[in-house]
N, C-alpha and C. Protein backbone atom coordinates (compact mmCIF):
# COMPACT_ATOMS: atom_id res chain seq x y z
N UNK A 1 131.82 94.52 167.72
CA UNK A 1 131.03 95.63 167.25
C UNK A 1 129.56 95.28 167.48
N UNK A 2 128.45 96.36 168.06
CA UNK A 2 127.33 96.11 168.27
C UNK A 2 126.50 95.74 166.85
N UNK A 3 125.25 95.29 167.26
CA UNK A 3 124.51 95.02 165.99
C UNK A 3 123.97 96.91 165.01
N UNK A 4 124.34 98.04 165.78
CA UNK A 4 123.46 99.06 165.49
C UNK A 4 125.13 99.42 164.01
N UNK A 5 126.26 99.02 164.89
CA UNK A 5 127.15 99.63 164.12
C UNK A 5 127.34 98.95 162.81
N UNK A 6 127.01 97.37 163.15
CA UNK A 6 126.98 96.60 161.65
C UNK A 6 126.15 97.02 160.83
N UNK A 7 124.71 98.11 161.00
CA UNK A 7 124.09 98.34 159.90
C UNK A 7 124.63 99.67 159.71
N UNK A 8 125.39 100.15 160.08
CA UNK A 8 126.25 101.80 160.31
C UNK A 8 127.04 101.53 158.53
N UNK A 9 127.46 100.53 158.70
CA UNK A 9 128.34 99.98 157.36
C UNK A 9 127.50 99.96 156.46
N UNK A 10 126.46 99.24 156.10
CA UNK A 10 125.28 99.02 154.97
C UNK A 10 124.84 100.51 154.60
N UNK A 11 124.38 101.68 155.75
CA UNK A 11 124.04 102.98 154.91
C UNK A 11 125.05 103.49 155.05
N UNK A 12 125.93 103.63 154.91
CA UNK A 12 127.40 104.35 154.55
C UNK A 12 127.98 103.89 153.27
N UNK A 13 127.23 102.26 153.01
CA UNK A 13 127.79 102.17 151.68
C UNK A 13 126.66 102.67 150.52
N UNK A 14 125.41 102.91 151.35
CA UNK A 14 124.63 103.36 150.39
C UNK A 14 124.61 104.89 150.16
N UNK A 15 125.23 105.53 150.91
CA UNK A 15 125.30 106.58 150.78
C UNK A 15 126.65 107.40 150.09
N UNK A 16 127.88 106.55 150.36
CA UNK A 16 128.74 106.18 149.00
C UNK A 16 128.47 106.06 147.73
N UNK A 17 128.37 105.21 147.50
CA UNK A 17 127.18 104.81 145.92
C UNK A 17 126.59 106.11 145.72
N UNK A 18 125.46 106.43 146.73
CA UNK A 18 124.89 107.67 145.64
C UNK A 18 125.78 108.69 145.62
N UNK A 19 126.76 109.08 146.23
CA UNK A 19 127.54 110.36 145.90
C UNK A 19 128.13 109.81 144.66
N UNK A 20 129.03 108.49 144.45
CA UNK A 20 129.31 108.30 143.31
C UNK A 20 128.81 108.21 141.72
N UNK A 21 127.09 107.35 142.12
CA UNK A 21 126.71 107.62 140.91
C UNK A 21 125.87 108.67 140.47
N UNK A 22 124.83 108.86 141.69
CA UNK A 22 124.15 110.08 141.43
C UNK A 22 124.54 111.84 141.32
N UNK A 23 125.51 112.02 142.22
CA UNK A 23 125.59 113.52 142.21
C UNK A 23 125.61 113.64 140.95
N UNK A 24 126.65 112.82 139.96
CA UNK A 24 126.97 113.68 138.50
C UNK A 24 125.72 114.09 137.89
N UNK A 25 124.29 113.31 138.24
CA UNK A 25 123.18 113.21 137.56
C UNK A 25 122.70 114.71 138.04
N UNK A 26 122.53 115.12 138.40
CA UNK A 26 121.70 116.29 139.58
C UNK A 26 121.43 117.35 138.41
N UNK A 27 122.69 117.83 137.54
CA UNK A 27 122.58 119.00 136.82
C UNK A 27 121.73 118.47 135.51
N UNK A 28 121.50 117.12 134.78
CA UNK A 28 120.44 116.66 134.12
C UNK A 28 119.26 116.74 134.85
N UNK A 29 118.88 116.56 136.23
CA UNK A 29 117.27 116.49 136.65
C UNK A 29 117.07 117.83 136.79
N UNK A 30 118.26 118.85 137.24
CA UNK A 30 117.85 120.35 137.02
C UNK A 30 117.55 120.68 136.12
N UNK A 31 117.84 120.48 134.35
CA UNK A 31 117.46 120.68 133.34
C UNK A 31 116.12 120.11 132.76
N UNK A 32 115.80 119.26 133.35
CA UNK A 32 114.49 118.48 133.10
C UNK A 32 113.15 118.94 134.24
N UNK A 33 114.17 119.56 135.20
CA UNK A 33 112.97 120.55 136.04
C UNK A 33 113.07 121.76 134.83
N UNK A 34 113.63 122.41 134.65
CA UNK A 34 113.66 123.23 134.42
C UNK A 34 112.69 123.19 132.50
N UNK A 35 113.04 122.17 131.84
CA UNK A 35 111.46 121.91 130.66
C UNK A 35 110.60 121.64 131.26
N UNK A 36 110.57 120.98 132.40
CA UNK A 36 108.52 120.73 132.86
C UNK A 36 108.08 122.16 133.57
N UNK A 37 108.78 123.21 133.70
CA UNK A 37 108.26 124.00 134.39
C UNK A 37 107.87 125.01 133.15
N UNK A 38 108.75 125.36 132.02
CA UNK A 38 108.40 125.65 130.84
C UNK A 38 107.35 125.38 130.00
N UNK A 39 107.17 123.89 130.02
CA UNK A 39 105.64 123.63 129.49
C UNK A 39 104.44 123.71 130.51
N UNK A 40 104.63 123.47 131.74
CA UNK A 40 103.80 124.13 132.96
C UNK A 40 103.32 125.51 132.53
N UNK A 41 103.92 126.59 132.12
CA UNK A 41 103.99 127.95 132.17
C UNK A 41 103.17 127.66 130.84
N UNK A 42 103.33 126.81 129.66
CA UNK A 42 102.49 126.93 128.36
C UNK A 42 101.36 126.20 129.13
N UNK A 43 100.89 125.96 129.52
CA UNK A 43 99.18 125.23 130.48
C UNK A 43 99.29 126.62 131.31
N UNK A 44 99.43 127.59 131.31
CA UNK A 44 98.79 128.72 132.22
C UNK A 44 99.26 128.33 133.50
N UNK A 45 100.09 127.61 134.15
CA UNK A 45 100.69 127.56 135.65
C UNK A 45 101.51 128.79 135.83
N UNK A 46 101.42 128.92 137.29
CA UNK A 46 102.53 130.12 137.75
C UNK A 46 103.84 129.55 138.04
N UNK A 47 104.65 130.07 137.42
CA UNK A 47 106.01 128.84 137.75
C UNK A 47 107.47 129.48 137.85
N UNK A 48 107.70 129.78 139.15
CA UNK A 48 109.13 130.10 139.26
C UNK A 48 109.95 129.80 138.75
N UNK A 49 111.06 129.71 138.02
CA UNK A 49 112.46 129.16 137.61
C UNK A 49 113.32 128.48 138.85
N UNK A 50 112.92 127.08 138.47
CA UNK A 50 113.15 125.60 139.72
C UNK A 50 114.42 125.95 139.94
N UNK A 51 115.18 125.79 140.83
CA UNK A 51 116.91 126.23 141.45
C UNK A 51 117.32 124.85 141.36
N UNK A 52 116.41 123.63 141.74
CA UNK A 52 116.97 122.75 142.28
C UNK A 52 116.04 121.76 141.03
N UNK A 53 115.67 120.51 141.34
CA UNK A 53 114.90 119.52 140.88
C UNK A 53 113.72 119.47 141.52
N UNK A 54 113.16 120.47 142.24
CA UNK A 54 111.92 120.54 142.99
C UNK A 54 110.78 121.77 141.75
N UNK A 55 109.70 121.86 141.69
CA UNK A 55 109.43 122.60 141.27
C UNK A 55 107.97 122.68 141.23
N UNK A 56 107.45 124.17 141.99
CA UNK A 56 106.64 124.71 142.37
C UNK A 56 105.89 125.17 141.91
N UNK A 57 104.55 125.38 141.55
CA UNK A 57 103.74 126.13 140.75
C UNK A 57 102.31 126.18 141.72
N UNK A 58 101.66 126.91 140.46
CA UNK A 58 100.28 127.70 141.01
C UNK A 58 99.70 127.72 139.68
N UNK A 59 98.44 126.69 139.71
CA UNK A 59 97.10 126.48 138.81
C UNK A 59 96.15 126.66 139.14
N UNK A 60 94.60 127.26 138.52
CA UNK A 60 93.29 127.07 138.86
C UNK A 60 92.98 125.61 138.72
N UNK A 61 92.09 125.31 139.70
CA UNK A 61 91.38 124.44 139.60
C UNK A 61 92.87 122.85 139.94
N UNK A 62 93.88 123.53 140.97
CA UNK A 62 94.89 122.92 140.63
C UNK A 62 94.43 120.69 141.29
N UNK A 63 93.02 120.85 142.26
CA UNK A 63 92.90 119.62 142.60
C UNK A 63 92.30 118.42 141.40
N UNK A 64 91.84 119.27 140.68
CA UNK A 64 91.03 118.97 138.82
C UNK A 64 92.30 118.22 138.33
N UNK A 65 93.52 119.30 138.07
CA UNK A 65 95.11 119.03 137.21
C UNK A 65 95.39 118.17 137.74
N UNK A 66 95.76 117.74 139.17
CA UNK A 66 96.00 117.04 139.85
C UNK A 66 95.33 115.49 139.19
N UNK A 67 94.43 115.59 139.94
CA UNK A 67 93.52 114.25 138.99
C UNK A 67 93.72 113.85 137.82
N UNK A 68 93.76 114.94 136.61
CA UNK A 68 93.93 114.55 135.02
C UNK A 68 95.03 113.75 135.35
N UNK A 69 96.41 114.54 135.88
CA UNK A 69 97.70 113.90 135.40
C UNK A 69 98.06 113.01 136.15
N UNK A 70 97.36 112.38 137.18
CA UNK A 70 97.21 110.84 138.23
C UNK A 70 96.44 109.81 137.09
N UNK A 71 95.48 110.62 136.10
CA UNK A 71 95.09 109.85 135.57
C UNK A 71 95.86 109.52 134.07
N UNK A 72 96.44 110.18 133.54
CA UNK A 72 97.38 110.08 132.76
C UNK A 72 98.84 109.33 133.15
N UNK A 73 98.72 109.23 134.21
CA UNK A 73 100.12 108.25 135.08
C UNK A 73 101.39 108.94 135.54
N UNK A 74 100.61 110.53 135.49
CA UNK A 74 101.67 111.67 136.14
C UNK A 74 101.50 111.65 137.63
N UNK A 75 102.35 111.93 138.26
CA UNK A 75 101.96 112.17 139.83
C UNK A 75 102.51 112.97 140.42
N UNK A 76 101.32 114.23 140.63
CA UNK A 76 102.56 115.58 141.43
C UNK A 76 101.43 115.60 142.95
N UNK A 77 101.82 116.36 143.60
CA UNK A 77 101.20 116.68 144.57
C UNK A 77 100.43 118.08 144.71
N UNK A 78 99.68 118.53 145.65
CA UNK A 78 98.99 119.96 145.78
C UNK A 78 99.00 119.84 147.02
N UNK A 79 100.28 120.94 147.21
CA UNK A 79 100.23 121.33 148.52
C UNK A 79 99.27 122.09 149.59
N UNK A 80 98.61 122.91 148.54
CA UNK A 80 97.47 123.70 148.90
C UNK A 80 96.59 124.05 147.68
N UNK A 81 95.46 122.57 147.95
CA UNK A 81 93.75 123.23 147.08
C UNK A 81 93.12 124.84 147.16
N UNK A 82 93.72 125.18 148.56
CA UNK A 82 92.89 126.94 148.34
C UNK A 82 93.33 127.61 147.64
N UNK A 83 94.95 127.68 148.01
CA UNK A 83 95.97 128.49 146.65
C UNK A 83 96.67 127.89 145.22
N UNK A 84 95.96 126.44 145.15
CA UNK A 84 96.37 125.78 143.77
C UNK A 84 98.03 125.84 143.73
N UNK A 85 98.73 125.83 145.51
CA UNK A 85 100.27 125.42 144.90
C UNK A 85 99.97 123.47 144.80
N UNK A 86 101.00 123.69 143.76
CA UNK A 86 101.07 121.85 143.64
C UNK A 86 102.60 121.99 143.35
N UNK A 87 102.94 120.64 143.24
CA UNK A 87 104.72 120.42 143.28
C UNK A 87 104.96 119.38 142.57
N UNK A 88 105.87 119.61 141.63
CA UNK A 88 106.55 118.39 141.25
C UNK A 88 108.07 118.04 141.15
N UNK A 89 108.19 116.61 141.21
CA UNK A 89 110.07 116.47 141.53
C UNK A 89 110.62 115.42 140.51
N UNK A 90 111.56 116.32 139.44
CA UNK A 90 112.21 115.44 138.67
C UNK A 90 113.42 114.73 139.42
N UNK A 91 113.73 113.50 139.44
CA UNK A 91 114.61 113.01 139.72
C UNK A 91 115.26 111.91 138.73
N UNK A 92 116.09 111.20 139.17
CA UNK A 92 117.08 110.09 138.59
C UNK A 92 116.14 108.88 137.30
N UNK A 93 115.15 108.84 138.02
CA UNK A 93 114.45 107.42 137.01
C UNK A 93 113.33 108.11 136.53
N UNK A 94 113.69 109.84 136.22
CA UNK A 94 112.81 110.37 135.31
C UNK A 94 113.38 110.70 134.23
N UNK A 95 113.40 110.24 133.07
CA UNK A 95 114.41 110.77 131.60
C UNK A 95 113.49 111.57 130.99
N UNK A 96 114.21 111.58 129.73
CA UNK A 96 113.48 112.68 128.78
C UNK A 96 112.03 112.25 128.15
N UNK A 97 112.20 110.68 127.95
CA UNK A 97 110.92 110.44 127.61
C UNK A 97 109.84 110.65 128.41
N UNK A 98 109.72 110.22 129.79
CA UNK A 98 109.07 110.28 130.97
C UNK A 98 108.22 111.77 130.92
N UNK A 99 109.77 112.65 130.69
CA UNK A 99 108.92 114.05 130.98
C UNK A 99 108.22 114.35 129.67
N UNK A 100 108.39 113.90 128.04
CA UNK A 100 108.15 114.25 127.24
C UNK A 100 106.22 113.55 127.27
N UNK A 101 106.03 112.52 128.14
CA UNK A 101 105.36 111.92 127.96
C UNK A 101 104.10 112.90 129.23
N UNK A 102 104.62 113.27 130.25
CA UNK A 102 104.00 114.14 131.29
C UNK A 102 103.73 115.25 130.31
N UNK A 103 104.37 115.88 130.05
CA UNK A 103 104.32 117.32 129.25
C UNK A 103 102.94 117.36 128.13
């Protein structure tokens, strides 16, 4: 077997693993998108109802927010300073405290 196929094995087992441990997790980070976008909406953000663990919004002054919550030890992104979209993504090694602590 070539050297490309011996690492063929290593992400196949990593990609095993996460179907095993992570998928079950998915419908908890949807629910935890789904409170940060709720208290988003209490701070005056524009905020769709997240489908997934991604979640989208629209703030004034969203490169300002940005900064506070980098400086608070939050970290979302702004996709666009002209239209104040910014984004944030709950995932796996974000729990309840994490978000209670962002919020």
């Amino acid at each position: 077997v070539g050297g490309s196929m011996r690492q063929a094995r290593v992400l196949a087992a990593a990609g095993l693993f996460a179907l095993k441990e992570n998928l079950p997790k998915l419908p908890s980070d949807a629910a935890r998108a789904g409170r940060l976008a709720a208290g988003l909406r209490a701070l005056g953000a524009e905020v769709p109802e997240p489908p997934t663990n991604l979640v989208y919004f629209k703030i004034k002054n969203a490169p300002e927010f940005v900064a506070a919550a980098a400086a608070a030890g939050v970290r979302l992104s702004c996709v666009s300073a002209a239209t104040g979209l910014c984004r944030a993504v709950v995932h796996l090694q974000i729990g309840d405290a994490e978000l209670d602590r962002a919020l």
